[in-house]
PDB file of N, CA and C in Angstrom:
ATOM      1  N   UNK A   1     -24.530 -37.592  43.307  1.00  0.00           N
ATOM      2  CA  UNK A   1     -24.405 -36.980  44.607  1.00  0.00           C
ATOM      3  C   UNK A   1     -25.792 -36.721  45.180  1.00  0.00           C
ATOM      4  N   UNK A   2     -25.733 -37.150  46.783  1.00  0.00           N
ATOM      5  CA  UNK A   2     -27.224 -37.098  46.849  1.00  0.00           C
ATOM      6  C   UNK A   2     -27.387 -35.418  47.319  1.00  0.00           C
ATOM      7  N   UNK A   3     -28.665 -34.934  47.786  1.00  0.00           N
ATOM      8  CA  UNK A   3     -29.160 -33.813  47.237  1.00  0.00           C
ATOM      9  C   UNK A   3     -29.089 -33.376  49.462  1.00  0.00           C
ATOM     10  N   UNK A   4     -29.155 -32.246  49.435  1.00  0.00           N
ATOM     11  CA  UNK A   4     -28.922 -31.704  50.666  1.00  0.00           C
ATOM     12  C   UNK A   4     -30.352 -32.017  51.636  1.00  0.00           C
ATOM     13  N   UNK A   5     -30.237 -32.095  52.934  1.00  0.00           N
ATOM     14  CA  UNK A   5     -31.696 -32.335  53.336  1.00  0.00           C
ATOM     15  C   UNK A   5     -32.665 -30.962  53.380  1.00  0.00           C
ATOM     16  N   UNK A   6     -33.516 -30.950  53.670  1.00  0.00           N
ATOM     17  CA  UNK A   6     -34.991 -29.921  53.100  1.00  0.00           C
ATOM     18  C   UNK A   6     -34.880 -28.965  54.630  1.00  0.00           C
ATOM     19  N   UNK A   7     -34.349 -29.520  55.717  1.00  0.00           N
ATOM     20  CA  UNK A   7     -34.900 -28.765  57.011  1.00  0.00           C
ATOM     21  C   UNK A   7     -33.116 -27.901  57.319  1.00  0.00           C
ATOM     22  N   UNK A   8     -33.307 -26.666  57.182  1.00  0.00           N
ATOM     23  CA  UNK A   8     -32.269 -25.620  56.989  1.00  0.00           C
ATOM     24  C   UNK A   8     -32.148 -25.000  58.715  1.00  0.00           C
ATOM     25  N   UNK A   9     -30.957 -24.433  59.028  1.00  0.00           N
ATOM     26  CA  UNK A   9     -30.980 -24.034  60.386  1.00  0.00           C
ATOM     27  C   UNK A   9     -30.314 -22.715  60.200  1.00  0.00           C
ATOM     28  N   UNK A  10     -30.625 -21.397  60.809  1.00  0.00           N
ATOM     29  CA  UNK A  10     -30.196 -20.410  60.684  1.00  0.00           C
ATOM     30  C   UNK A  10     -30.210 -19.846  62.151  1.00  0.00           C
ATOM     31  N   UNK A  11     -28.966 -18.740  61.935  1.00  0.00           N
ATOM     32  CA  UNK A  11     -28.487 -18.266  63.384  1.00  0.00           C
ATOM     33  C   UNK A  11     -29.305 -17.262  63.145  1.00  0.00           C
ATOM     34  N   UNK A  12     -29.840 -16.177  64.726  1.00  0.00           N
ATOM     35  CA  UNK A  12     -30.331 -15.662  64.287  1.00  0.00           C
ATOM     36  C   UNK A  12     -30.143 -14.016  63.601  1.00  0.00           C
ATOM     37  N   UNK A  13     -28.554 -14.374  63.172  1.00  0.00           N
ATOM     38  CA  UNK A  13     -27.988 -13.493  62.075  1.00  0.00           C
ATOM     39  C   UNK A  13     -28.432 -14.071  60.599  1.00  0.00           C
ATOM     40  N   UNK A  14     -29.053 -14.519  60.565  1.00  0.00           N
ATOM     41  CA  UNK A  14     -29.608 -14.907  59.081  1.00  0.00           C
ATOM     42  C   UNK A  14     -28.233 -15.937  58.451  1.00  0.00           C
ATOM     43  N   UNK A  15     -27.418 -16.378  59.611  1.00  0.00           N
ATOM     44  CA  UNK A  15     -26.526 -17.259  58.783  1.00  0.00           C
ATOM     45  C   UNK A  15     -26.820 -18.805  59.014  1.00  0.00           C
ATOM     46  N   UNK A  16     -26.588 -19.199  57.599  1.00  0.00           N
ATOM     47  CA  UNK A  16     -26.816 -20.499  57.028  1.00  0.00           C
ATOM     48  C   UNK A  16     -25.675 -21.445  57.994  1.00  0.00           C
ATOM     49  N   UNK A  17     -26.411 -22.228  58.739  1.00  0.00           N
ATOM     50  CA  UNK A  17     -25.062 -23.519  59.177  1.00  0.00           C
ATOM     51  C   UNK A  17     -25.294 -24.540  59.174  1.00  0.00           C
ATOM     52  N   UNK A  18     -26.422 -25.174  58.607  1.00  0.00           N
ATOM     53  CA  UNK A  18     -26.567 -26.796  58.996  1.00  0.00           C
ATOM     54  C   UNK A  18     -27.714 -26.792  58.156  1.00  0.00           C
ATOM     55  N   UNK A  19     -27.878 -28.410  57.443  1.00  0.00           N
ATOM     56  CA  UNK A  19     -29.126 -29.221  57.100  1.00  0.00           C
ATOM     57  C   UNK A  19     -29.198 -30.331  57.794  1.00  0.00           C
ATOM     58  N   UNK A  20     -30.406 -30.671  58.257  1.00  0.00           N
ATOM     59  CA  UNK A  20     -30.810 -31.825  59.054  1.00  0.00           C
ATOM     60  C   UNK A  20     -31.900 -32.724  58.177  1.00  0.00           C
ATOM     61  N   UNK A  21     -31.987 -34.458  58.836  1.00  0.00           N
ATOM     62  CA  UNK A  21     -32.731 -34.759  58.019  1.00  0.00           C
ATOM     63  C   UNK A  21     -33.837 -34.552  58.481  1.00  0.00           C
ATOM     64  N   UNK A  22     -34.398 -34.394  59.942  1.00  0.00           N
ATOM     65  CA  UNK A  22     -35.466 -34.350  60.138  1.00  0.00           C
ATOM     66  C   UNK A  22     -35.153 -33.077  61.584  1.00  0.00           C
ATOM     67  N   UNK A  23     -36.887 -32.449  61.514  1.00  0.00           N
ATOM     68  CA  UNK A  23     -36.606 -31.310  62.561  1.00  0.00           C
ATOM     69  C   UNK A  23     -36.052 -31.163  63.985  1.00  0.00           C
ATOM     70  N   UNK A  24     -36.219 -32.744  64.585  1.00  0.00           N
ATOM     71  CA  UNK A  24     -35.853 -32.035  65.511  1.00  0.00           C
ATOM     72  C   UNK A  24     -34.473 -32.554  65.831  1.00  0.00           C
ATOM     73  N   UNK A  25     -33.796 -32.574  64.794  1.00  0.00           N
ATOM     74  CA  UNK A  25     -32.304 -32.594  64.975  1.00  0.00           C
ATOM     75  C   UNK A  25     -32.004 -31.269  64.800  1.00  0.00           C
ATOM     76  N   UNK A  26     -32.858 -30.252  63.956  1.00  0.00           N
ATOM     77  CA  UNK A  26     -33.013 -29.327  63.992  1.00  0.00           C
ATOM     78  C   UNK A  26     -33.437 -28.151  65.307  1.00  0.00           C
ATOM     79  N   UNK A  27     -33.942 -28.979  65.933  1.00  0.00           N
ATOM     80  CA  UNK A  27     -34.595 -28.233  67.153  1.00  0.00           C
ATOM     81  C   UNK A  27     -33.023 -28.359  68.273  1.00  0.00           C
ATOM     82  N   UNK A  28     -32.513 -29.418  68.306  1.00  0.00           N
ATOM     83  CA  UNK A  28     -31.381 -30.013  68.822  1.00  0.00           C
ATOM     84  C   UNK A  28     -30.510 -28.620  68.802  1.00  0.00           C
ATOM     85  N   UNK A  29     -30.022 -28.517  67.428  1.00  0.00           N
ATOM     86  CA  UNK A  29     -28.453 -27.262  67.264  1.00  0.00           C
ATOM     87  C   UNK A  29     -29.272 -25.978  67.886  1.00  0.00           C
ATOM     88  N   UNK A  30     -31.032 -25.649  67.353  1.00  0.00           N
ATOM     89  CA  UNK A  30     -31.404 -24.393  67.935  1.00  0.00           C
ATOM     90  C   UNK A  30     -31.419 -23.904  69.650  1.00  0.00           C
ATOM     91  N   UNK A  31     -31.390 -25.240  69.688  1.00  0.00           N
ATOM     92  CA  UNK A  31     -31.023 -25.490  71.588  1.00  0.00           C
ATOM     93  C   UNK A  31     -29.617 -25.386  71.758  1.00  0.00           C
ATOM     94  N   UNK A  32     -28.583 -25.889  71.097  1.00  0.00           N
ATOM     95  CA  UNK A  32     -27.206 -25.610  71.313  1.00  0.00           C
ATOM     96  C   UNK A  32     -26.578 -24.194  70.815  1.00  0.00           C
ATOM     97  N   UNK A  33     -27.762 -23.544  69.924  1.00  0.00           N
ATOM     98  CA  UNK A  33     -27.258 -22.419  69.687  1.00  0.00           C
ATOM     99  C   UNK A  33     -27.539 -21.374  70.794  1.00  0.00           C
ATOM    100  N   UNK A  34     -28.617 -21.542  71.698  1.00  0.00           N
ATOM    101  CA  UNK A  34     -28.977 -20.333  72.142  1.00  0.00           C
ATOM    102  C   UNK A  34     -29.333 -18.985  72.158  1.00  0.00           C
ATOM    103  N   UNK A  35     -30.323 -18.720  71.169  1.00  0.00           N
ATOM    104  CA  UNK A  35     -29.844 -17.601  70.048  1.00  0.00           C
ATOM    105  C   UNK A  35     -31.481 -17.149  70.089  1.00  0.00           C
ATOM    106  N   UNK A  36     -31.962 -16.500  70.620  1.00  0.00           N
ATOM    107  CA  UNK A  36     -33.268 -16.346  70.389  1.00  0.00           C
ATOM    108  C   UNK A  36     -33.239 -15.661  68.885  1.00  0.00           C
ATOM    109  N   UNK A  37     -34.727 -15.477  68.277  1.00  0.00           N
ATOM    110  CA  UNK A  37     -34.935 -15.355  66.763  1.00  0.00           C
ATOM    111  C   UNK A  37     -33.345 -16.087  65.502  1.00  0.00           C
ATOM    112  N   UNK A  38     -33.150 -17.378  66.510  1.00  0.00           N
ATOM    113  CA  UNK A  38     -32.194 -18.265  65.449  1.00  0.00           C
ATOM    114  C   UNK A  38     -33.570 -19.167  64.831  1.00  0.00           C
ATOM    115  N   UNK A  39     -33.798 -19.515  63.541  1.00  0.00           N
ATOM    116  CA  UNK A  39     -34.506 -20.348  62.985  1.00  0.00           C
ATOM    117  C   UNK A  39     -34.532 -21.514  61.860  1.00  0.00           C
ATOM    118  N   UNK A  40     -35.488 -22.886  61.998  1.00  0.00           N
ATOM    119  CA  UNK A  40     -35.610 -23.729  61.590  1.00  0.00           C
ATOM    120  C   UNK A  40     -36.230 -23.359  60.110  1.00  0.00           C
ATOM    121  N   UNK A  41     -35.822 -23.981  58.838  1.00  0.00           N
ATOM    122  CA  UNK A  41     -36.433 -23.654  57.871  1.00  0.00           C
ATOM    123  C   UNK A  41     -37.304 -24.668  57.183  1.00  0.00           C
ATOM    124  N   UNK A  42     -37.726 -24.930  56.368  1.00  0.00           N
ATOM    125  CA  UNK A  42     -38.238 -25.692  55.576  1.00  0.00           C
ATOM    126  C   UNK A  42     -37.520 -25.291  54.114  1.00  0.00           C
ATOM    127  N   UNK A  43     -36.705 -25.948  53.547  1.00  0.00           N
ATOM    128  CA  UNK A  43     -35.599 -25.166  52.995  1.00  0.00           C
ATOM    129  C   UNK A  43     -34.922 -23.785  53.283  1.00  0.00           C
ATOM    130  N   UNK A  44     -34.211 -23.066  52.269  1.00  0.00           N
ATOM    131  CA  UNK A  44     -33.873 -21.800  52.666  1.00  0.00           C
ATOM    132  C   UNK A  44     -34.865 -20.930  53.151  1.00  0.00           C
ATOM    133  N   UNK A  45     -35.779 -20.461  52.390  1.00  0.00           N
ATOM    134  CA  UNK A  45     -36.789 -19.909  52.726  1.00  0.00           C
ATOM    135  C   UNK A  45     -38.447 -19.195  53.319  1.00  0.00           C
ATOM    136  N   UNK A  46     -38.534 -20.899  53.753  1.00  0.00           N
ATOM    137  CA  UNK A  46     -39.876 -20.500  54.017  1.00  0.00           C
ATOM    138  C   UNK A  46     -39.584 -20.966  56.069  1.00  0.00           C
ATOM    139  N   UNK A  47     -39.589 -20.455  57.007  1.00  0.00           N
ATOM    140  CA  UNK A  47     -39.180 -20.092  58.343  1.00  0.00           C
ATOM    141  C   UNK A  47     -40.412 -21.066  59.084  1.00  0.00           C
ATOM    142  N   UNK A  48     -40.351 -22.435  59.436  1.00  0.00           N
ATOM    143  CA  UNK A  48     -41.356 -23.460  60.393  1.00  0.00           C
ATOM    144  C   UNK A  48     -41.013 -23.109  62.134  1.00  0.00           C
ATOM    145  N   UNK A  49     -40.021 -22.220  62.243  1.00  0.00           N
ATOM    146  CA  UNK A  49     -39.833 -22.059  63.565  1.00  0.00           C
ATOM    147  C   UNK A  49     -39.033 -21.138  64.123  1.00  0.00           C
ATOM    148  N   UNK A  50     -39.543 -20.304  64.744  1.00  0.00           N
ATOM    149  CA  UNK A  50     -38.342 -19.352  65.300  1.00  0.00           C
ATOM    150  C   UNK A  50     -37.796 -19.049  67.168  1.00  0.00           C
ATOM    151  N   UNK A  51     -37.044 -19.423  67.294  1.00  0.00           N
ATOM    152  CA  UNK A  51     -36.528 -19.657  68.653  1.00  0.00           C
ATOM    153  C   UNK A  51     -37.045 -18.393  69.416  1.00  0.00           C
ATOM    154  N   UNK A  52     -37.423 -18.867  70.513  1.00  0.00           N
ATOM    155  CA  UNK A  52     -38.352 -17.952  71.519  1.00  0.00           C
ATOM    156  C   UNK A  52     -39.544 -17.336  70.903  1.00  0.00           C
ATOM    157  N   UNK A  53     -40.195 -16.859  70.174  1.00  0.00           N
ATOM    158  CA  UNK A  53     -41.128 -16.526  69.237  1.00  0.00           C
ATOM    159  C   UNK A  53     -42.163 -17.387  69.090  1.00  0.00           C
ATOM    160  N   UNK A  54     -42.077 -18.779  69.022  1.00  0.00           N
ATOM    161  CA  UNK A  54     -42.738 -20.192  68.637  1.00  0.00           C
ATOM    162  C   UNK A  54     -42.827 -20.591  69.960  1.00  0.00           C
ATOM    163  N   UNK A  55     -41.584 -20.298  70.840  1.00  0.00           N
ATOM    164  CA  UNK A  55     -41.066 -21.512  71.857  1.00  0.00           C
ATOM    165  C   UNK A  55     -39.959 -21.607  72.193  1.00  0.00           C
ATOM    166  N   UNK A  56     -39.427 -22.257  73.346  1.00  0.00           N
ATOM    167  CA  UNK A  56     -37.931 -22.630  73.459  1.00  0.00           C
ATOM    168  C   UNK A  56     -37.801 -24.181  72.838  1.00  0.00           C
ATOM    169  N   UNK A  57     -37.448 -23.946  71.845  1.00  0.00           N
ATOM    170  CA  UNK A  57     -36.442 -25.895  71.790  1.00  0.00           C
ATOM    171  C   UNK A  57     -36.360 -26.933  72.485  1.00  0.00           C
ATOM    172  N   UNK A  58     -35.994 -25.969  73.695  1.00  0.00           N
ATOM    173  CA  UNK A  58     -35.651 -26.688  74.653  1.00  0.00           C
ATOM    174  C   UNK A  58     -36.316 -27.651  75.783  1.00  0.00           C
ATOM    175  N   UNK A  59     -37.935 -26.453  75.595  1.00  0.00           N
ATOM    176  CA  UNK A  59     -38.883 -27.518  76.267  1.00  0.00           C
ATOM    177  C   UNK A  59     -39.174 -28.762  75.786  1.00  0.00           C
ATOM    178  N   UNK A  60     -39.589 -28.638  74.823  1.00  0.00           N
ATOM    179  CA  UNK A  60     -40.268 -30.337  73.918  1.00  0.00           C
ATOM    180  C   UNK A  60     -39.384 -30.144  72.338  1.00  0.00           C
ATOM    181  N   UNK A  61     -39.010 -30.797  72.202  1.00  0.00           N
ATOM    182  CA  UNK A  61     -38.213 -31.630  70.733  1.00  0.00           C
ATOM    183  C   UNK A  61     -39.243 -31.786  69.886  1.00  0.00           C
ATOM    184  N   UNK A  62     -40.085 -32.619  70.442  1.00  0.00           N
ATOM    185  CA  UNK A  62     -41.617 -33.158  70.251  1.00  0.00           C
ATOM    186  C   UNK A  62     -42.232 -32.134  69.558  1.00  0.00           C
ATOM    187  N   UNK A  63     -42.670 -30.993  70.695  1.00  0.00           N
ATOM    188  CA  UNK A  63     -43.552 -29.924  69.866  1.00  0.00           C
ATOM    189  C   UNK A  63     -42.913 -28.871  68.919  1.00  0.00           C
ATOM    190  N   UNK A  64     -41.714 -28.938  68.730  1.00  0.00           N
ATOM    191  CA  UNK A  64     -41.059 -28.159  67.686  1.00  0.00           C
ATOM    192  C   UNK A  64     -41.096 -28.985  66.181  1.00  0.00           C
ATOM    193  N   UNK A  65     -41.033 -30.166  66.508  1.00  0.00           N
ATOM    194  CA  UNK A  65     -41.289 -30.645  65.542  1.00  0.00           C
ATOM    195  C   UNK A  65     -42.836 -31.355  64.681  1.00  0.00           C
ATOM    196  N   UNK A  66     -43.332 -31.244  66.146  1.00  0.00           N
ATOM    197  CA  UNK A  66     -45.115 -31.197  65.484  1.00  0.00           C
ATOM    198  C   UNK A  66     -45.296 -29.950  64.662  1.00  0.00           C
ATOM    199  N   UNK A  67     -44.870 -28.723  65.057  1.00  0.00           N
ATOM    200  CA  UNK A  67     -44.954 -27.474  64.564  1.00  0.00           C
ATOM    201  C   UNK A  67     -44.705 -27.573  63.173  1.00  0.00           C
ATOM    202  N   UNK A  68     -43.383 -27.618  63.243  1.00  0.00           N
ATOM    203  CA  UNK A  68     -42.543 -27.830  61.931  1.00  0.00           C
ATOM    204  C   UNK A  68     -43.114 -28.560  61.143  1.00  0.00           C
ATOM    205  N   UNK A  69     -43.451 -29.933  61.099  1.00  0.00           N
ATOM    206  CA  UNK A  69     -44.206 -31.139  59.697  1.00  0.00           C
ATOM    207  C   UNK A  69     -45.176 -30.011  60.210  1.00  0.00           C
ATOM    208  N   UNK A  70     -45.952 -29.694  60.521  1.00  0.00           N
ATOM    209  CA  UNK A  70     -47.410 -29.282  60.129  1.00  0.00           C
ATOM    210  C   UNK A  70     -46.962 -27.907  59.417  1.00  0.00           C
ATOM    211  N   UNK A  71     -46.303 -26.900  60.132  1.00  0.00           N
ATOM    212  CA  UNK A  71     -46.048 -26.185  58.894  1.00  0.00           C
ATOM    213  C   UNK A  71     -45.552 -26.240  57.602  1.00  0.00           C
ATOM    214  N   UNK A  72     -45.083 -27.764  57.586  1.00  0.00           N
ATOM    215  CA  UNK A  72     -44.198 -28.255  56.243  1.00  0.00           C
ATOM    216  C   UNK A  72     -45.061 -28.668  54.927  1.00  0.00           C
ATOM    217  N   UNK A  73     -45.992 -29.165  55.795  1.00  0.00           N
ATOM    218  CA  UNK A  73     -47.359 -29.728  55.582  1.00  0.00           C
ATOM    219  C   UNK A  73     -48.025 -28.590  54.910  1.00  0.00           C
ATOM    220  N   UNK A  74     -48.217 -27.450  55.274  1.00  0.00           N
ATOM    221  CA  UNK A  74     -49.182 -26.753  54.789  1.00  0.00           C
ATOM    222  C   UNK A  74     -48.878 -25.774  53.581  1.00  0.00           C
ATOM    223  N   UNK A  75     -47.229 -25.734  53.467  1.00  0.00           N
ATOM    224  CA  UNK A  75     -46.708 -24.863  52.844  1.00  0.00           C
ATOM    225  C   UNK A  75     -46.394 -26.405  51.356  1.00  0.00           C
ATOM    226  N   UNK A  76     -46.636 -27.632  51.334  1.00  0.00           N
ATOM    227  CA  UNK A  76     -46.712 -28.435  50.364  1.00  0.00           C
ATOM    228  C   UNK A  76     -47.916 -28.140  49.852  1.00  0.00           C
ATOM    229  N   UNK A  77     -48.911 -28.044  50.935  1.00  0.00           N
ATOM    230  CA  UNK A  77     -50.215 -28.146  50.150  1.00  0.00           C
ATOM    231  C   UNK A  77     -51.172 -26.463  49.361  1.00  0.00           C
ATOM    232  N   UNK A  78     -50.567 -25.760  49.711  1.00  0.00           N
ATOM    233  CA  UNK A  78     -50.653 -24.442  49.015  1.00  0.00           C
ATOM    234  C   UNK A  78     -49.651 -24.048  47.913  1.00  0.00           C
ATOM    235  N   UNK A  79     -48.535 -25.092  47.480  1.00  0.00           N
ATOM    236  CA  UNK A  79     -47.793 -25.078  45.897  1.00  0.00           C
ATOM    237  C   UNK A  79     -48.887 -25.248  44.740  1.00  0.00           C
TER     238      UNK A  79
END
């Protein structure tokens, strides 16, 4: 069975609803959620984006997800 994808989406009740394979499919549901402080994860726990806080979603796909790999990025390279 293959293994769940790495980019986690949370309402911003701290509830778990979706894995995506890449962020800004992620950025996508945070735009359909409408939810300010709803957030993108880098697995469960470590938070690459938080709706209105970071940004709206909604402006650029693009820059939510530059955000995101670079924070994904940095939180690989400090393990």
């Amino acid at each position: 069975m293959a293994s769940s994808p790495i980019w986690k989406v949370y309402t911003a009740d701290n509830e778990y609803i979706a894995s995506v394979k890449h962020p800004m499919y992620g950025a996508m549901l945070l735009t359909g959620l409408g939810q300010p402080n709803a957030t993108l994860r880098y697995g469960h726990n470590k938070i690459v984006w938080t709706e209105c806080i970071d940004g709206n979603a909604l402006e650029s796909y693009d820059y939510v997800t530059e955000i995101c790999l670079k924070r994904a990025s940095d939180i690989q390279k400090s393990k």
